[in-house]
Protein backbone atom coordinates (compact mmCIF):
# COMPACT_ATOMS: atom_id res chain seq x y z
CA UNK A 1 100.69 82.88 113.78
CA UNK A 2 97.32 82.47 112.81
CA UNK A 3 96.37 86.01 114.28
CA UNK A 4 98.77 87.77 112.27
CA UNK A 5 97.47 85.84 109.51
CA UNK A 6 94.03 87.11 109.87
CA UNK A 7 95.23 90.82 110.92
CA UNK A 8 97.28 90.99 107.66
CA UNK A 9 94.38 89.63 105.68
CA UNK A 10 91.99 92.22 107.54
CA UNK A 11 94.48 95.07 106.84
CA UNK A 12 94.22 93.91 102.93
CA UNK A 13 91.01 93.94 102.88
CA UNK A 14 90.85 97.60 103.97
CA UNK A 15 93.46 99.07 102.34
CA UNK A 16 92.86 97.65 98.75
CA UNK A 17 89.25 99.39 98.51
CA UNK A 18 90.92 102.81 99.60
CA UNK A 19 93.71 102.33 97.46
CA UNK A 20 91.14 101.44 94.37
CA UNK A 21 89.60 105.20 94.53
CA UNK A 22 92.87 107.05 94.92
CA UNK A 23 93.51 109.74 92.55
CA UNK A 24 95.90 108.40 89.74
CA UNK A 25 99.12 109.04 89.60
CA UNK A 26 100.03 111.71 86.85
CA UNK A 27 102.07 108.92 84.86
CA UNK A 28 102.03 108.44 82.05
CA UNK A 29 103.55 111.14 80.01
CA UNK A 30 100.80 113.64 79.39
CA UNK A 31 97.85 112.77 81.95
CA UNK A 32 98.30 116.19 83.73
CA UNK A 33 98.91 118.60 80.88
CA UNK A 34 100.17 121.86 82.13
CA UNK A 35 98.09 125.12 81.70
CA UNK A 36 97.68 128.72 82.57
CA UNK A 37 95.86 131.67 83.34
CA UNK A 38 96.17 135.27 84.38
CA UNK A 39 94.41 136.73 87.00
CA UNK A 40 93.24 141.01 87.53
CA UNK A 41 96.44 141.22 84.46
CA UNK A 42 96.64 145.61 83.90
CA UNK A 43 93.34 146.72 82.37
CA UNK A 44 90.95 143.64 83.53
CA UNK A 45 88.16 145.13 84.96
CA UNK A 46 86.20 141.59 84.86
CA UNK A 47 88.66 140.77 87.68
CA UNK A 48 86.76 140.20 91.36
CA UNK A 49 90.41 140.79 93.38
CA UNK A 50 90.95 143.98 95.02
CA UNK A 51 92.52 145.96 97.32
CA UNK A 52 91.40 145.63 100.73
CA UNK A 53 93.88 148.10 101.83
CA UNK A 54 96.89 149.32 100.38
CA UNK A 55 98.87 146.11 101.60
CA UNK A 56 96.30 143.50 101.23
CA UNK A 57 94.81 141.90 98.47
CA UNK A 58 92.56 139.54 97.73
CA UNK A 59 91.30 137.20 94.60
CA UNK A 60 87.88 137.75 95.59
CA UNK A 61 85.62 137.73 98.88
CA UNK A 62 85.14 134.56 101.19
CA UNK A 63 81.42 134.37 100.18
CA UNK A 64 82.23 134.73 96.45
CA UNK A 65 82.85 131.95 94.17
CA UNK A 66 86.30 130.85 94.03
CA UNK A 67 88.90 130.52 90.77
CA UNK A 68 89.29 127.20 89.34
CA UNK A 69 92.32 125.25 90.16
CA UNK A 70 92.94 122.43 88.08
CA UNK A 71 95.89 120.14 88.16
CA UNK A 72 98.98 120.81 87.12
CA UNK A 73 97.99 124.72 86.45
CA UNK A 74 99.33 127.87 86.80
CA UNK A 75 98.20 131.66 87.74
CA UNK A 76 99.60 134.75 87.08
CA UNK A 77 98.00 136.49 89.91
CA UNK A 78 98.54 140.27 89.92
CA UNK A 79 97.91 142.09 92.86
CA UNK A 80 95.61 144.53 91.28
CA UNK A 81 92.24 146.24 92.01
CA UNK A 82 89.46 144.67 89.45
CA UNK A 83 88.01 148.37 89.84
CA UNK A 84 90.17 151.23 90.70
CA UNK A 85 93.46 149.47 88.43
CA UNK A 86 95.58 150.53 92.03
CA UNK A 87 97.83 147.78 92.20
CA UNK A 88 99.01 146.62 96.12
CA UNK A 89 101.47 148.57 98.20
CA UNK A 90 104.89 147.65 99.54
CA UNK A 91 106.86 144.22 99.05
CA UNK A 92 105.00 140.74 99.74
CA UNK A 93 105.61 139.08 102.82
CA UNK A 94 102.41 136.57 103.24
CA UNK A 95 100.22 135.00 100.72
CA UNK A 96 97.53 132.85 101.98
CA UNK A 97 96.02 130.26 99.66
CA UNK A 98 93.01 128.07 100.46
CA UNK A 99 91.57 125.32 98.30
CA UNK A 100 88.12 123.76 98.33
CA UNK A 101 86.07 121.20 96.44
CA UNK A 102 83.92 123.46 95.30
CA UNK A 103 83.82 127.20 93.97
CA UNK A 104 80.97 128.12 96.32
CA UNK A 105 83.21 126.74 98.96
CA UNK A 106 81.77 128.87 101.91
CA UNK A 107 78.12 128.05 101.07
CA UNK A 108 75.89 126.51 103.42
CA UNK A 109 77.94 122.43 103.56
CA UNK A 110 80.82 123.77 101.90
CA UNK A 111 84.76 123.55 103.27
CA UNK A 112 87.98 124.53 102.49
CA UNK A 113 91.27 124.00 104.02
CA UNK A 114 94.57 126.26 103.98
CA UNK A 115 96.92 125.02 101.05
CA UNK A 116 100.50 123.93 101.57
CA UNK A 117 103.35 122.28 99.59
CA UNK A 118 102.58 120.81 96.07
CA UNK A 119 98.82 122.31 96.21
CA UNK A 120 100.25 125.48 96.67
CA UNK A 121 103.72 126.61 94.96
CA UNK A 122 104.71 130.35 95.00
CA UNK A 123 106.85 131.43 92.51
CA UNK A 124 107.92 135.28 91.96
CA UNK A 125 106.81 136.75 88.74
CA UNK A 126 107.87 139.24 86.46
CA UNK A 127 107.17 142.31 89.23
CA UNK A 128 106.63 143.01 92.75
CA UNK A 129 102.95 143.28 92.78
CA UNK A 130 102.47 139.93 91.02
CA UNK A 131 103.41 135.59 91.81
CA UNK A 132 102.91 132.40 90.16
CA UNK A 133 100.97 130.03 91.96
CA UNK A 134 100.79 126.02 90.94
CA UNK A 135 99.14 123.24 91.50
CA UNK A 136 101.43 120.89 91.42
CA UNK A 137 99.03 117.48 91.54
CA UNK A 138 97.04 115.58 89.87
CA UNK A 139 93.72 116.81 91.85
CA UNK A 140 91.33 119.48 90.43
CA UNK A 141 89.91 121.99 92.78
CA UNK A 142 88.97 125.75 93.63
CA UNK A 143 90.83 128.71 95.34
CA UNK A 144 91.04 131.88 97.38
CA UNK A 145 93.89 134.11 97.83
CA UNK A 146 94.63 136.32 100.44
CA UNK A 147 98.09 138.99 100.21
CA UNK A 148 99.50 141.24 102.55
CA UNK A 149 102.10 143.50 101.79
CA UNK A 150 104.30 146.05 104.45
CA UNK A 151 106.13 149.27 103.15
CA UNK A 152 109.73 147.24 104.21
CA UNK A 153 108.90 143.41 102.91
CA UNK A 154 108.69 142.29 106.78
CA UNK A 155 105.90 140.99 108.99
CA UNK A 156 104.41 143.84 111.29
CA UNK A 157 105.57 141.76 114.00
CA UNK A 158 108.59 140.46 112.48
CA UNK A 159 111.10 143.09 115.10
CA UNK A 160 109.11 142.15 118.02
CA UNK A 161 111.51 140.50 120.59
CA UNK A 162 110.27 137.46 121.98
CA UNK A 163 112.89 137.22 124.42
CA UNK A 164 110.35 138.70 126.80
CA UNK A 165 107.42 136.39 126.06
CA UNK A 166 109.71 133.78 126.41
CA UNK A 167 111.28 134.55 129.91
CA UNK A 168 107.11 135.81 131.27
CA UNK A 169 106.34 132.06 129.73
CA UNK A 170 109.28 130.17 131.58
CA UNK A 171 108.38 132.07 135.09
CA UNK A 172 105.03 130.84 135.20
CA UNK A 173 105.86 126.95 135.05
């Protein structure tokens, strides 16, 4: 008994400092006031995204700084060349997102990690060469996207048949 004691006590002790730096909650009413902003929008030549190819776009390069993320905001981003106006080929079948701590995020210490669920919320927009993308928390940060694009809307490898990967895989265990 007395073990269990002193574990539960220990675990306290641990998780109360951790717990004391968390992020608040976005309660109440108001903490995480929504806003907006659109991104390489028809005729914004200030805008760093481009056209890597036809099908791929991106919001700027990996070594440039990143766009600012705050909580609770949204982007209009619109797949559109900051230069040449071309706008991206094809339907949308993969947008990337990656979020960082920093706008300089590849910089010599940086880091940056792929985004996923509430950091990351796709949304279609009023066209095909454009999406809404939230941040749906309470946590402020910077980001990079990266679109591809294929003349159909699938993945190039999408009609690949597996089947045969599969059966190679299952003969060699």
């Amino acid at each position: 008994m007395r073990k269990r004691l002193v574990a539960s006590l220990a675990f306290g002790l641990a998780i109360v400092p951790a717990l004391a730096t968390a992020p608040a909650a976005c309660f109440p009413q108001g903490q995480c006031d929504f806003t907006s902003a659109e991104y390489c929008a028809p005729g914004d030549t200030s805008c760093a995204g481009h056209l890597i190819d036809p099908y791929t776009w991106e919001s700027g390069p990996i070594d440039g700084a990143w766009l600012d993320f705050r909580h609770n905001k949204t982007w209009l981003l619109h797949f559109r060349d900051g230069v040449t106006q071309q706008t991206i080929q094809g339907t949308v079948y993969e947008p990337l997102v990656w979020i960082a701590p920093e706008a300089e995020a590849s910089a010599p210490g940086g880091q940056y990690v792929t985004a996923g669920g509430n950091l990351a919320e796709w949304s279609t927009a009023s066209d095909a060469t454009s999406l809404n993308l939230h941040n749906d928390t309470c946590a402020d940060y910077f980001f990079r996207v990266v679109v591809h694009a294929s003349p159909d809307g699938t993945p190039p490898d999408a009609g690949a048949d597996a089947s045969q990967d599969a059966s190679q895989d299952a003969a060699t265990e």
